[in-house]
Protein backbone atom coordinates (compact mmCIF):
# COMPACT_ATOMS: atom_id res chain seq x y z
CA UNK A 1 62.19 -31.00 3.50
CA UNK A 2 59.54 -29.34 1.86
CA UNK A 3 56.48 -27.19 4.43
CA UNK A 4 53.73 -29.06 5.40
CA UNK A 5 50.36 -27.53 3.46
CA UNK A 6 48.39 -26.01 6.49
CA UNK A 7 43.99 -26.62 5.54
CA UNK A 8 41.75 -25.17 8.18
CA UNK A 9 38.26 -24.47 8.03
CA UNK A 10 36.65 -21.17 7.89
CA UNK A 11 33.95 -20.40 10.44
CA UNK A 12 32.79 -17.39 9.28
CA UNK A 13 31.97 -15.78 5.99
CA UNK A 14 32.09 -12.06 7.82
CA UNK A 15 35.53 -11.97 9.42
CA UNK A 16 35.54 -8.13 9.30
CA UNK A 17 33.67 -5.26 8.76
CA UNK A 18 36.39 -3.13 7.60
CA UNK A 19 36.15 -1.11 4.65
CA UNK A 20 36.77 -2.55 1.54
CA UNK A 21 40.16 -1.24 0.09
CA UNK A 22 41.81 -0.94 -3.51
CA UNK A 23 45.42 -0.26 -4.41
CA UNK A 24 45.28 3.45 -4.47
CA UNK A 25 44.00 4.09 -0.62
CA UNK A 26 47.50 4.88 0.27
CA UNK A 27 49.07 4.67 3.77
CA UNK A 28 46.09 2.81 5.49
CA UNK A 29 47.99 1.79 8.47
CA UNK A 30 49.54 5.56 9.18
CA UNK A 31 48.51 5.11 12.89
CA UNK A 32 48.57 1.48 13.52
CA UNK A 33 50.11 0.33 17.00
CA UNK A 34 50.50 4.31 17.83
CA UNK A 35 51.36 2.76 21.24
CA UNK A 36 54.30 0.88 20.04
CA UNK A 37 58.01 2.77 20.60
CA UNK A 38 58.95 1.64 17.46
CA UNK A 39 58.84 3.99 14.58
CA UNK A 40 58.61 1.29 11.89
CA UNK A 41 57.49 -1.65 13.98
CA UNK A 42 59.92 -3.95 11.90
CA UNK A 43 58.63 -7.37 10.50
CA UNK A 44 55.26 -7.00 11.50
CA UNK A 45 52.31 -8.36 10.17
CA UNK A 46 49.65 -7.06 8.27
CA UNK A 47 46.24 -6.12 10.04
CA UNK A 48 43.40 -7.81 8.55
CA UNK A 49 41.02 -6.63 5.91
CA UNK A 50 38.78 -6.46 2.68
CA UNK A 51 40.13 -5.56 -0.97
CA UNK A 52 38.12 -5.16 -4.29
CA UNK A 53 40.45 -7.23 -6.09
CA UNK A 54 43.41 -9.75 -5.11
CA UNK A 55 46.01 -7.70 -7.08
CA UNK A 56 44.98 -5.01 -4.91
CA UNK A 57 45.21 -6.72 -1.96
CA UNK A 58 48.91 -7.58 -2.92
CA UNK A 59 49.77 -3.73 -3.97
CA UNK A 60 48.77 -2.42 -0.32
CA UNK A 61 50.40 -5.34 1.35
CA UNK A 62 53.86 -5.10 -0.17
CA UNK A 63 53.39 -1.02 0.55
CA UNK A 64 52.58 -1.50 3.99
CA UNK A 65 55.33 -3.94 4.18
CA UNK A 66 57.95 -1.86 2.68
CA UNK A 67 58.95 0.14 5.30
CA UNK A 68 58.93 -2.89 7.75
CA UNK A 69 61.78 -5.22 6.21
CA UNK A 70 60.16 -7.47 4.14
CA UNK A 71 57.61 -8.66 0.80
CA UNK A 72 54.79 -10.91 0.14
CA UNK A 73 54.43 -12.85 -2.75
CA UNK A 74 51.96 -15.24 -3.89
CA UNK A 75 52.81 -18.76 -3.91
CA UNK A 76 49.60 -20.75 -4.65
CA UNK A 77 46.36 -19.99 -5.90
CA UNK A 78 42.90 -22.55 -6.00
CA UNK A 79 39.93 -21.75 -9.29
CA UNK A 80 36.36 -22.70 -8.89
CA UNK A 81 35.21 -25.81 -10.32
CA UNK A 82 33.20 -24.12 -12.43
CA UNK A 83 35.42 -21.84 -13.90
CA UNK A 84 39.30 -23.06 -13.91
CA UNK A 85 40.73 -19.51 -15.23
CA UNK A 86 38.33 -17.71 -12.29
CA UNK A 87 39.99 -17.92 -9.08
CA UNK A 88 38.88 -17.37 -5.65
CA UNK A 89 41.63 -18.19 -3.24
CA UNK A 90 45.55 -17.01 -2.76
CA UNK A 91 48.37 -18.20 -0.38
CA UNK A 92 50.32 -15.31 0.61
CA UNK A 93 54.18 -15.89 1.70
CA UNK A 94 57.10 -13.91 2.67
CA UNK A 95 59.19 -13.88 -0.73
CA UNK A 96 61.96 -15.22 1.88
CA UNK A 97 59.57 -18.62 2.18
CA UNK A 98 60.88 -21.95 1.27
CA UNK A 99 64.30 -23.59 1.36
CA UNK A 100 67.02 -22.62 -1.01
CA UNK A 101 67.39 -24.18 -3.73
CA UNK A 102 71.48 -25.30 -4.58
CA UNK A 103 72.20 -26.33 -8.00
CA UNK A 104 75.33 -27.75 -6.84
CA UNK A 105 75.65 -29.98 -3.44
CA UNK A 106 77.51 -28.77 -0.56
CA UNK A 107 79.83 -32.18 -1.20
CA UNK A 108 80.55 -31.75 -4.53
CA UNK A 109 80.83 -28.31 -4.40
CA UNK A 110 84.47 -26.70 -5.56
CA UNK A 111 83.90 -23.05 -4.10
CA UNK A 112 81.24 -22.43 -1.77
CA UNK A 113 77.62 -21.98 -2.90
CA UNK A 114 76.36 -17.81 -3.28
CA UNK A 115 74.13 -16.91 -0.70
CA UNK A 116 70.32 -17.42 -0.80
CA UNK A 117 67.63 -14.80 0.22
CA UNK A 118 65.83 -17.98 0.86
CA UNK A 119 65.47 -18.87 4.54
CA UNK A 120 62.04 -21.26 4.75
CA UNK A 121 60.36 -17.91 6.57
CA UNK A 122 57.04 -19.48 7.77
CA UNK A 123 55.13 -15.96 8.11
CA UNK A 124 51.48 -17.08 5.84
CA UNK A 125 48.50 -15.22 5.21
CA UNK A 126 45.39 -16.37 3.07
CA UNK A 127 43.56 -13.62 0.89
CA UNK A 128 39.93 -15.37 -0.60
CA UNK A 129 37.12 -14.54 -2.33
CA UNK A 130 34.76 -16.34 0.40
CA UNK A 131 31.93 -14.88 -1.05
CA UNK A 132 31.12 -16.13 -4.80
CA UNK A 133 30.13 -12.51 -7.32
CA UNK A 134 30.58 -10.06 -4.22
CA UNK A 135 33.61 -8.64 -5.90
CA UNK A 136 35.34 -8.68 -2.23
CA UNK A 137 38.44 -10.65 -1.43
CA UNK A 138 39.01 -11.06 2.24
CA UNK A 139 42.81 -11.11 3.68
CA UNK A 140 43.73 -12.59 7.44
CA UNK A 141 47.09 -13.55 8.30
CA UNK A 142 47.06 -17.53 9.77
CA UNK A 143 50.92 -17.21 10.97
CA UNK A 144 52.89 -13.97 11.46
CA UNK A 145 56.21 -15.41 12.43
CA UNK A 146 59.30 -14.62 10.42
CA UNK A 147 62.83 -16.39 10.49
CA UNK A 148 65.05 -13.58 9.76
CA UNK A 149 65.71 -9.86 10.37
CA UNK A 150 64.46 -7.01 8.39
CA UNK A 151 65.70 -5.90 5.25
CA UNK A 152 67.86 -2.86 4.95
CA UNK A 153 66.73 -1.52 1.82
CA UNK A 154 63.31 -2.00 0.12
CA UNK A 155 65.22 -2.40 -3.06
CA UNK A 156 65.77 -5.59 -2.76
CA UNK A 157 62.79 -7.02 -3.07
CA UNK A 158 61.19 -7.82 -6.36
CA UNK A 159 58.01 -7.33 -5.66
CA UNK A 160 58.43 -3.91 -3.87
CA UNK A 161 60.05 -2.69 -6.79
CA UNK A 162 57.44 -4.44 -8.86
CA UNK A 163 54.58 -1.31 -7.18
CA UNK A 164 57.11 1.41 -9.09
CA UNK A 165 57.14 0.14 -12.47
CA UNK A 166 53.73 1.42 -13.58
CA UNK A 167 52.83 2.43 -17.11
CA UNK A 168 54.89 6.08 -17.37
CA UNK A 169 58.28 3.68 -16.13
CA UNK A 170 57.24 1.65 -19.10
CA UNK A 171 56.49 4.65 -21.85
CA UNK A 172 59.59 6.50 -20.40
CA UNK A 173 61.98 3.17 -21.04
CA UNK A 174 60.46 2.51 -24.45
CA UNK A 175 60.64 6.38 -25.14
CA UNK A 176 64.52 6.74 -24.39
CA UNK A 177 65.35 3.35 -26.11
CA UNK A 178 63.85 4.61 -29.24
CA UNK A 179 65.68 7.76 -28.63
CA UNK A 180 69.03 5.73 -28.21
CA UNK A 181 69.49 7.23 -25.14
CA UNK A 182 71.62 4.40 -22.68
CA UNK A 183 69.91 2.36 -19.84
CA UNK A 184 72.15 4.03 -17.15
CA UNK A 185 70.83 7.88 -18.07
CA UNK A 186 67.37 6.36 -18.20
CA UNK A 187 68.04 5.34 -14.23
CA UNK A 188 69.40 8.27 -13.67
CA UNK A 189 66.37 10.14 -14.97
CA UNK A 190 64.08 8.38 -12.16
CA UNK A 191 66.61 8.78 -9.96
CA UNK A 192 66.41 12.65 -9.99
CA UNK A 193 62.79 13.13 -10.88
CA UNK A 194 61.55 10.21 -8.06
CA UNK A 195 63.78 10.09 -5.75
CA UNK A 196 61.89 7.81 -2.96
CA UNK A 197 61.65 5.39 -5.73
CA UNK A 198 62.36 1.86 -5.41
CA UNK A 199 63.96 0.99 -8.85
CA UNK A 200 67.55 0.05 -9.49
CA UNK A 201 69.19 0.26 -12.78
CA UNK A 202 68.62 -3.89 -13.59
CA UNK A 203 64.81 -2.96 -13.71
CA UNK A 204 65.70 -0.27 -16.80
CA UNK A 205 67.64 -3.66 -18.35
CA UNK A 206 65.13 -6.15 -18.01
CA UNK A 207 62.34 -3.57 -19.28
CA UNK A 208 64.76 -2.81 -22.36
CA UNK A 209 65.45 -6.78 -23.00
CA UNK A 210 61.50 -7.28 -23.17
CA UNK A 211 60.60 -4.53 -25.49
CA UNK A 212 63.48 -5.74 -27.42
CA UNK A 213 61.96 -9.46 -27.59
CA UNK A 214 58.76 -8.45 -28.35
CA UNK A 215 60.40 -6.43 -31.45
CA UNK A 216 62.43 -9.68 -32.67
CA UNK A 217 59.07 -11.15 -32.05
CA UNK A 218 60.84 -14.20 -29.93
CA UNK A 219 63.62 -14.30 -32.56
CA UNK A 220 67.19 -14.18 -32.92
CA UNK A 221 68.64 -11.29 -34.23
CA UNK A 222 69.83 -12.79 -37.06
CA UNK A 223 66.49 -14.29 -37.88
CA UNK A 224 64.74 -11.00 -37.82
CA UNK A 225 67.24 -9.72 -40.20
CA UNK A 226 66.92 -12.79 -42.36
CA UNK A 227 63.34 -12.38 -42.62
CA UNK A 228 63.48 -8.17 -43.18
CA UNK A 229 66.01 -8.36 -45.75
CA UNK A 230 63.78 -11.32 -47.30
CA UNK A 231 60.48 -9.43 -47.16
CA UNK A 232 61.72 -6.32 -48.52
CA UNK A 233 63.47 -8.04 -51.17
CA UNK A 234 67.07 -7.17 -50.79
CA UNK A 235 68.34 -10.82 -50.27
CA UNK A 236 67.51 -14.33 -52.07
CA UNK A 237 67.91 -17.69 -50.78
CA UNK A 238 68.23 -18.49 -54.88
CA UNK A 239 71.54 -19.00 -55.71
């Protein structure tokens, strides 16, 4: 059974008057609930704010929510009528939302179905650009609940590991590939020089498999030797 789509109406166009955040601000929430016993208050939610951008707003969230158990992704977005590629509104959801999704039926399976990280978590929160050209994107959370305990290790969540692969992750990978230097000493290199990093070694893979792609220019292998030795001369399709 798929969620029910929750629409409220906003009241107010000035729902705080925090200040207005980007991705690099760091630990904002280093004394949140000081009160609290708990160390790492596990699972809970965000505190409402203001970003400069949405991306931002998703880069501080999934930091803040790192240490807690658990990610937010975003799962719907809404554009302006004016402007379909501009848009102004974002669902957030715990990357745990939604039901999983079986390729095979319980019935007819023959072995039993792998696990799902998927467990329908209801926890939503709405990040919106309420006012049109002020640049600010306001985030509230609308339901804090989750269905499931925290994660044990930050690594695996996507889009927590997603915040480490920044532009030297990319020049390193493309660096050491050209070098011929294997994925597992590449992981090994961030492993040793950033070690409260949240890469594993699939991340070096996947990186290497895209520049790789983009090289082949969305060919086979084959193909792109087909077409070298073709362009340079050295083969004929005459016979």
């Amino acid at each position: 059974m798929r969620r029910h789509t929750v629409r409220f109406k906003i009241i107010s166009k000035n729902r705080t008057n925090a200040p207005i955040l980007n991705d690099d601000y760091g630990d904002i929430w280093e004394n949140f609930n000081d009160d609290d016993i708990s160390s790492e208050y596990p699972l809970q939610s965000p505190p409402d704010g203001q970003y400069e951008s949405f991306n931002a707003c998703i880069k501080v969230l999934n930091r803040y929510a790192a240490s807690r158990g658990y990610a937010v992704i975003k799962t719907r977005t809404k554009a302006r009528k004016s402007n379909k590629s501009k848009l102004f509104k974002a669902w957030i959801d715990c990357d745990r939302s939604r039901q999983p999704n079986y390729s095979v039926t319980y019935s007819d399976s023959k072995r039993p179905n792998r696990d799902s990280k998927k467990s329908d978590c209801p926890f939503l929160a709405i990040c919106q650009n309420l006012i049109k050209g002020s640049g600010v994107w306001d985030f509230w959370v609308f339901h804090g609940g989750h269905n499931h305990d925290p994660s044990l290790n930050p690594k695996g969540h996507a889009a927590i590991r997603k915040l480490d692969r920044k532009d030297e992750f990319k020049i390193t990978v493309t660096t050491h590939k050209s070098a011929g230097i294997l994925a597992r000493h590449t992981y090994t290199h961030f492993d040793r020089t950033e070690p409260d990093n949240n890469l594993i070694i699939r991340d070096v893979y996947n990186k290497r498999a895209e520049i790789r792609r983009r090289e082949l220019n969305d060919q086979t292998p084959i193909q792109a030797l087909l077409q070298s030795l073709t362009t340079t001369g050295e083969f004929s399709t005459h016979y």
